[in-house]
Protein backbone atom coordinates (compact mmCIF):
# COMPACT_ATOMS: atom_id res chain seq x y z
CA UNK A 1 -18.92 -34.69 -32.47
CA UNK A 2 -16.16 -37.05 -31.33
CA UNK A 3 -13.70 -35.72 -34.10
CA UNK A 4 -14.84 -32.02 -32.09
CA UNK A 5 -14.00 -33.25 -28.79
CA UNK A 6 -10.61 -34.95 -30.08
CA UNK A 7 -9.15 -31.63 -31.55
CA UNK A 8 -10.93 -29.90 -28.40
CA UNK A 9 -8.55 -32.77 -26.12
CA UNK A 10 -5.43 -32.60 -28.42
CA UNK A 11 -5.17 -28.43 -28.21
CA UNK A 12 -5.56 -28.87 -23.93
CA UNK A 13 -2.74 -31.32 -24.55
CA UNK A 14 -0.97 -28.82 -26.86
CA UNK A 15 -0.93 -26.47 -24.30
CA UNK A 16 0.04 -28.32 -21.44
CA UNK A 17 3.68 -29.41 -23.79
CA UNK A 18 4.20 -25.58 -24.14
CA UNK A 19 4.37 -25.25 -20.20
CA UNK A 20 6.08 -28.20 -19.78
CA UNK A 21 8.83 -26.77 -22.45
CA UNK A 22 9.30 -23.73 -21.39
CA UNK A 23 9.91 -25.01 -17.67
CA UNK A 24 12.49 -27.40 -19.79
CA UNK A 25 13.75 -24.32 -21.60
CA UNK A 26 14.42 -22.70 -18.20
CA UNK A 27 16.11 -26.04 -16.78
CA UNK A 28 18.23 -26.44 -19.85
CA UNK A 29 19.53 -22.70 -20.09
CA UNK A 30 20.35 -23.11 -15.98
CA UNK A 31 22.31 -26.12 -17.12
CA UNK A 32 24.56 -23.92 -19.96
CA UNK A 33 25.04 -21.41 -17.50
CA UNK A 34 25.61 -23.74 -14.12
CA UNK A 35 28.73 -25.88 -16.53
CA UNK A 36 30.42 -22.62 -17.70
CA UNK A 37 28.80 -23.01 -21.63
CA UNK A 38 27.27 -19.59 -21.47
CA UNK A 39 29.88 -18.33 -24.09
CA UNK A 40 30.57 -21.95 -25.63
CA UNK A 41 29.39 -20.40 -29.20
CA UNK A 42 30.97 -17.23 -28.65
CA UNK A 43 28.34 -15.19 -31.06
CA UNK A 44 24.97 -15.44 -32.44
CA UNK A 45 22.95 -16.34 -34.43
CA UNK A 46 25.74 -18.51 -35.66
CA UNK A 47 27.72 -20.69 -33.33
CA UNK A 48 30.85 -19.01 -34.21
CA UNK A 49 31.61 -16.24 -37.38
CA UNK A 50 32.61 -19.17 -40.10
CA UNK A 51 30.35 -21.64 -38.41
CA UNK A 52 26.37 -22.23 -37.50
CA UNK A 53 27.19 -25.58 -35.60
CA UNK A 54 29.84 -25.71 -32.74
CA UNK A 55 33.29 -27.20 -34.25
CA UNK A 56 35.17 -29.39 -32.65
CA UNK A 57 37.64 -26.62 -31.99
CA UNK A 58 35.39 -25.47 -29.58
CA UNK A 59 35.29 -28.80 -27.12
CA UNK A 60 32.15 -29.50 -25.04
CA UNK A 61 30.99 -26.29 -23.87
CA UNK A 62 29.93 -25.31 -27.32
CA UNK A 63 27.70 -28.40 -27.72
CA UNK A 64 25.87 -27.82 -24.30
CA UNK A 65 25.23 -24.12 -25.78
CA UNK A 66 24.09 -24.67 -28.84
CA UNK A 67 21.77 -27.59 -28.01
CA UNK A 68 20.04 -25.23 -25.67
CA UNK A 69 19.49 -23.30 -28.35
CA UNK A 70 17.93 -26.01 -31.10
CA UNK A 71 15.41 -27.10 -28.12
CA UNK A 72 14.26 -23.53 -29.30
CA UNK A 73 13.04 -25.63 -32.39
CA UNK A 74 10.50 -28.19 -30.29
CA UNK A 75 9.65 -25.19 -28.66
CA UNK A 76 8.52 -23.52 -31.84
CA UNK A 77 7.06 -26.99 -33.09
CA UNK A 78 4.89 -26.84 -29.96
CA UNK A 79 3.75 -23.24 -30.51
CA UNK A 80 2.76 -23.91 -33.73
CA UNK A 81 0.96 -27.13 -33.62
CA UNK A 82 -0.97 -24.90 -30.64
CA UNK A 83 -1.56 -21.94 -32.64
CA UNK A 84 -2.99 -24.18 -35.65
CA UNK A 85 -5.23 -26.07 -33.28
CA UNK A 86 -6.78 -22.95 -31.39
CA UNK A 87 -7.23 -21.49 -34.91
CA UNK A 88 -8.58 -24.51 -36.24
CA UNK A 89 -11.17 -24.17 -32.86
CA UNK A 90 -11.31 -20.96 -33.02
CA UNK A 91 -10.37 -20.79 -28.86
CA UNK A 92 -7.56 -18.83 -26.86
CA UNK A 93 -6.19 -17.56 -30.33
CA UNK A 94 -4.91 -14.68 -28.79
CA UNK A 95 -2.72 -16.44 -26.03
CA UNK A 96 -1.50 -18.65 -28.58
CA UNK A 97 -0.21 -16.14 -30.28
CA UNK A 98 1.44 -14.58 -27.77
CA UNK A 99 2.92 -18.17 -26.74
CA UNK A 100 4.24 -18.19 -30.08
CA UNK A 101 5.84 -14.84 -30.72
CA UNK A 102 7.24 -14.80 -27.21
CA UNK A 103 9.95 -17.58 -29.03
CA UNK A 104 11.45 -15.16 -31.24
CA UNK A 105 11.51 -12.69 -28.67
CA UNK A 106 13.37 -14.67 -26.89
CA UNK A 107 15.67 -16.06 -28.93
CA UNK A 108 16.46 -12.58 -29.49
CA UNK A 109 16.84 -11.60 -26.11
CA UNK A 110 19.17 -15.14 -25.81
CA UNK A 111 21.18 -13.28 -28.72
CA UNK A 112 21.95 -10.23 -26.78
CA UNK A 113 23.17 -12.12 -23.82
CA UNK A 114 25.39 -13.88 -25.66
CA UNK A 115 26.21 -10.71 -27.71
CA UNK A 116 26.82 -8.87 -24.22
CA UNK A 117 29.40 -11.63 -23.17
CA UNK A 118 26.34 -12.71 -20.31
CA UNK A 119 26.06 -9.22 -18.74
CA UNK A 120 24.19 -10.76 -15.53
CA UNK A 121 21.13 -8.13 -16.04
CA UNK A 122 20.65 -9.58 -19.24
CA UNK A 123 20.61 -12.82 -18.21
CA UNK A 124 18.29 -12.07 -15.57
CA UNK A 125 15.73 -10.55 -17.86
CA UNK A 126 16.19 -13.52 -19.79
CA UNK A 127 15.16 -16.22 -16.99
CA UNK A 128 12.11 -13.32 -16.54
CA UNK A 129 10.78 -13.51 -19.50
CA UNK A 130 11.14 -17.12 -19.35
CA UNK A 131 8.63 -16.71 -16.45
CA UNK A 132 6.07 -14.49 -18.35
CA UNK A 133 5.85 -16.83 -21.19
CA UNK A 134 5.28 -19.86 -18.48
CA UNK A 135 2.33 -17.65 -17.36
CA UNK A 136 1.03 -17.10 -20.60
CA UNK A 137 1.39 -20.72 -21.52
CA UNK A 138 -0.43 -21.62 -18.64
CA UNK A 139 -2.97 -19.63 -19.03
CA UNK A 140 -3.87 -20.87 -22.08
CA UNK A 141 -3.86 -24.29 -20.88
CA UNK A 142 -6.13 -23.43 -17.62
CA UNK A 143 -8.47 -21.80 -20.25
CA UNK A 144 -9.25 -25.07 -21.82
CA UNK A 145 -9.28 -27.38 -19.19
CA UNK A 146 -11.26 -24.99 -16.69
CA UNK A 147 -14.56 -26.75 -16.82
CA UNK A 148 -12.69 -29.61 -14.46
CA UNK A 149 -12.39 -26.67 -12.24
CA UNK A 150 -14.97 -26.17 -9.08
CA UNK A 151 -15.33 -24.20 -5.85
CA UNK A 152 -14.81 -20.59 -6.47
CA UNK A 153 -17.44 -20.26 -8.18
CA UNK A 154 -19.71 -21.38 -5.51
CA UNK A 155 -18.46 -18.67 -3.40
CA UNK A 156 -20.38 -15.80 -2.52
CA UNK A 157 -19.32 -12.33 -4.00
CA UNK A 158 -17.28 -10.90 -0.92
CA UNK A 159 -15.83 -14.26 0.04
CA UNK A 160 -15.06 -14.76 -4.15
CA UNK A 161 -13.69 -11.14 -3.97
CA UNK A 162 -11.49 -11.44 -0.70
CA UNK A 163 -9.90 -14.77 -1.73
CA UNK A 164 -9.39 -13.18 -5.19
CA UNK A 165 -7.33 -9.97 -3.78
CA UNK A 166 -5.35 -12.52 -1.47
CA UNK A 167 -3.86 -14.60 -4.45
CA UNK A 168 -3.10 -11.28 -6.19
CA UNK A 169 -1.05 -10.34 -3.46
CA UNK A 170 0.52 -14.11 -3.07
CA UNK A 171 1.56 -13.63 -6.69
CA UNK A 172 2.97 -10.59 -6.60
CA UNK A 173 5.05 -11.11 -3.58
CA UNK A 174 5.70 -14.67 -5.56
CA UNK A 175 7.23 -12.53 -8.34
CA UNK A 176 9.05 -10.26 -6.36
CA UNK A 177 10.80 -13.47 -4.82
CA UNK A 178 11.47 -14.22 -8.25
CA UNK A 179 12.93 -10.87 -9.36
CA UNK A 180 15.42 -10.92 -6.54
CA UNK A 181 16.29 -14.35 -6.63
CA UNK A 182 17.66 -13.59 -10.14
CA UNK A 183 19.57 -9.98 -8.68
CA UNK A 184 20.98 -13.19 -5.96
CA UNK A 185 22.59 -14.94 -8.98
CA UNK A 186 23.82 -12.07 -10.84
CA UNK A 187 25.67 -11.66 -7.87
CA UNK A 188 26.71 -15.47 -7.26
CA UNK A 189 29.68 -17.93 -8.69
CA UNK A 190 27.55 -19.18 -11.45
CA UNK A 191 28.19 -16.43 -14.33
CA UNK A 192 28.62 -19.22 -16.59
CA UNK A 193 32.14 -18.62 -18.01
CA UNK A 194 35.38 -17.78 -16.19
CA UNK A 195 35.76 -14.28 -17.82
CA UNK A 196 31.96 -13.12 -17.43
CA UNK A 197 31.70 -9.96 -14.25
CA UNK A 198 28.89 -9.85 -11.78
CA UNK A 199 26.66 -7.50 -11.21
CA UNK A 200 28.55 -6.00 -8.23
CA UNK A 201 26.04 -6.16 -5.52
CA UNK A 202 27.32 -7.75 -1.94
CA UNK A 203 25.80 -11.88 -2.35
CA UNK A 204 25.42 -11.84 1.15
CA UNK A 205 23.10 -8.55 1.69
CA UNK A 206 21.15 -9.15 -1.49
CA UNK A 207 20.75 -13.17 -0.34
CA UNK A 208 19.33 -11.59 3.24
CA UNK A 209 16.41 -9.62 1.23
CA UNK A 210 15.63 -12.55 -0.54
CA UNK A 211 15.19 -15.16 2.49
CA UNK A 212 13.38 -11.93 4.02
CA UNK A 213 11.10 -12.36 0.80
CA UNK A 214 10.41 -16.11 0.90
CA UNK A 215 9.60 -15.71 4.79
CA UNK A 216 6.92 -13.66 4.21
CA UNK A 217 5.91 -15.72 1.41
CA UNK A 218 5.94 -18.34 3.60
CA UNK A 219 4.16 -16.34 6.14
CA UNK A 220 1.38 -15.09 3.32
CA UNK A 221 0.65 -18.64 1.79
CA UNK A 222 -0.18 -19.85 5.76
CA UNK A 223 -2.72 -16.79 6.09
CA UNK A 224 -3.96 -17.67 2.46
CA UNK A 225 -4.80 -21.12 3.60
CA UNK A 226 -6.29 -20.10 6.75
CA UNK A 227 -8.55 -17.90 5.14
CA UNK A 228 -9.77 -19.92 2.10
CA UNK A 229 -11.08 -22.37 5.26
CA UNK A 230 -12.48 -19.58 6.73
CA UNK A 231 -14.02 -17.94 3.64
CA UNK A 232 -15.47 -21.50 3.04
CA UNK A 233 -13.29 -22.05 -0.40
CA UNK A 234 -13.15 -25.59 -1.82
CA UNK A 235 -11.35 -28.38 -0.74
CA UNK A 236 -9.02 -27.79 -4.02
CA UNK A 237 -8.16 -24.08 -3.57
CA UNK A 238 -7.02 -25.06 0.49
CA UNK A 239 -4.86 -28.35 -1.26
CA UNK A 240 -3.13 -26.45 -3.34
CA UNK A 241 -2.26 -23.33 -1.11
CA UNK A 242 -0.53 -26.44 0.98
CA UNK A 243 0.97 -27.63 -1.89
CA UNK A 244 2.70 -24.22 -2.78
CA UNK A 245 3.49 -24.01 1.01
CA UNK A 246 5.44 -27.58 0.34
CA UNK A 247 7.38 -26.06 -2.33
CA UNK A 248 8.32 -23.16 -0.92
CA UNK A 249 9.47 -24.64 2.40
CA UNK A 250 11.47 -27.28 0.00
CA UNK A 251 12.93 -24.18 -2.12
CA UNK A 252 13.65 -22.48 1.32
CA UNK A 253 15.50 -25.30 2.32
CA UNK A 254 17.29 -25.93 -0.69
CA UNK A 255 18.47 -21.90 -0.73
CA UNK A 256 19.54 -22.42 2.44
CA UNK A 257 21.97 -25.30 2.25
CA UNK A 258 23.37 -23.83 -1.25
CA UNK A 259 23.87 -20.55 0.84
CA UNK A 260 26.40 -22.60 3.49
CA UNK A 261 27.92 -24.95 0.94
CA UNK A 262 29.09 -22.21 -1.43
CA UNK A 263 26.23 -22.33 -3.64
CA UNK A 264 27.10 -26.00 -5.40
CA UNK A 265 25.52 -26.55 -9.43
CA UNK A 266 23.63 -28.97 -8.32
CA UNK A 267 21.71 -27.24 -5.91
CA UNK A 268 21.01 -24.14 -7.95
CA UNK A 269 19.63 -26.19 -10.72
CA UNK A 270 17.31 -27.56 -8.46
CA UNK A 271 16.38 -24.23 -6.73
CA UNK A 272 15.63 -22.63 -10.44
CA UNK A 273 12.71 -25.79 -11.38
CA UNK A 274 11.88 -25.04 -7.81
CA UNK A 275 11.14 -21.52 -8.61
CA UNK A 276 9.11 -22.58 -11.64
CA UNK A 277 7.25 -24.96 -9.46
CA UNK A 278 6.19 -22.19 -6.93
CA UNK A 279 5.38 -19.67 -10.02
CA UNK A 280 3.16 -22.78 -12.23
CA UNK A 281 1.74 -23.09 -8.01
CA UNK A 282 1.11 -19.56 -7.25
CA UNK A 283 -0.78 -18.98 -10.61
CA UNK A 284 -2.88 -22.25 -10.10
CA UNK A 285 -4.10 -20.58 -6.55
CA UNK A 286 -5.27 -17.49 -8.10
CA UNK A 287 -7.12 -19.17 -10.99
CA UNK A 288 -9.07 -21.25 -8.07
CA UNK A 289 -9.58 -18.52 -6.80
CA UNK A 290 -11.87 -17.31 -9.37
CA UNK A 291 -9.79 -14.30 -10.63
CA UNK A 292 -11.61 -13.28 -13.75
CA UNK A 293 -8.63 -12.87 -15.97
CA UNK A 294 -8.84 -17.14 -15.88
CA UNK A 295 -12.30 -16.97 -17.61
CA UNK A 296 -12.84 -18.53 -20.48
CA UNK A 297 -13.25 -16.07 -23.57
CA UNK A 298 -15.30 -19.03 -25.28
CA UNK A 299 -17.17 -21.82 -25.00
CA UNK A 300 -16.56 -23.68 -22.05
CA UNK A 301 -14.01 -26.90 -22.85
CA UNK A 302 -14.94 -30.29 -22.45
CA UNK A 303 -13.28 -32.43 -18.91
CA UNK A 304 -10.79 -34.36 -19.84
């Protein structure tokens, strides 16, 4: 029974390292792009045509590339020990694949940007998928961890229902803040190298639809918290809808002051984990919020 419980404990943990990575992946792929190493190993899957490691030829930016790209091997690591353990358990073996073929995939898709000399819709897609594979990661790790979880349930139907459709929408309008926010960098200094070409669209009109975005995201996540009080929702659900409302009024200020200081490195890396933050956020409010897609598809797990 305890050796059941530890393996039960160790895939939760499991799980929560794949989200954690994959926001890492994110923050280390910003950092390639934000220092000008998109192109630092000019090809792929080799660093260069004679060479799989960067040569010393190639100077600095080739070693910020291509250790971007062997974090893709604790990444794999992770998805592995994961998919073992759920198989092992016989839990969430489904997600865990997923979890672990999305790494290919996007190593593949990493390939083609690189291949495309970081053609900005590319890169987009690439920070996109990044997202998807966050929200399957965490998924999985909400699965087996969601007997810690209480309020919604206690909810009747209608109010269960309402708060449900709410989050749905939060999300949505969370990803479409997303989408655009990528369309804003496409657009931006940041191609990451000197030669790379934009995606043409005016920064300052496509910048205005994305503020426009976040203020009604702003706007939606105050309604959401109004109504999980007056829907009677748990203490947690209303905590964390002011948590996301935290991060999105610290994201909103950080766009903002990258916006009038030419859009510094800095600030941009810390505006992409922002966005992670606010997508890991968003998700946690509609799982609270008792959308069934958070069920369990097996035995309930154990708190931890």
């Amino acid at each position: 029974m305890i050796a059941d419980v530890r393996v039960r404990v160790n895939l939760a943990l499991l799980a929560a390292a794949s989200v954690i990575a994959n926001v890492g992946i994110v923050i280390t792929g910003g950092a390639v792009r934000l220092t000008g190493s998109g192109l630092g190993c000019p090809t792929w899957p080799r660093c260069t045509k004679s060479s799989l490691v960067p040569t010393e030829e190639l100077g600095i930016h080739s070693t910020i590339e291509f250790t971007n790209r062997t974090l893709t091997v604790v990444l794999s690591l992770i998805a592995i020990a994961t998919l073992i353990a759920a198989w092992r358990e016989g839990r969430e073996q489904r997600l865990a694949i997923v979890a672990f073929l999305a790494i290919p995939a996007q190593a593949v898709l990493g390939g083609i940007t690189v291949r495309t000399g970081l053609n900005p819709w590319v890169v987009g897609l690439h920070f996109l998928v990044s997202m998807a594979v966050i929200a399957v990661t965490f998924t999985l790790w909400w699965r087996l961890t969601q007997s810690a979880v209480g309020g919604p349930s206690r909810l009747p139907g209608p109010s269960r229902v309402l708060l449900t459709r709410a989050a749905v929408v939060l999300v949505m309008v969370t990803l479409a803040v997303l989408v655009v926010g990528t369309i804003v960098t496409g657009s931006g200094p940041h191609a990451g190298d000197a030669d790379t070409p934009r995606n043409g669209l005016t920064p300052s009109s496509i910048s205005q639809l994305h503020a426009d975005l976040v203020m009604l995201l702003i706007g939606l996540t105050l309604a959401f918290a109004w109504l999980v009080r007056a829907a009677g929702g748990s203490d947690r659900l209303q905590r964390w809808a002011w948590i996301l409302l935290g991060i999105e009024l610290g994201q909103a200020l950080i766009g903002f002051v990258q916006y009038f200081t030419h859009v510094p490195a800095i600030l941009v890396g810390l505006h992409m984990f922002g966005a992670c933050l606010v997508w890991l956020a968003s998700l946690t409010l509609l799982a609270l919020a008792g959308a069934r897609w958070w069920s369990s598809t097996s035995e309930a797990a154990p708190r931890l």
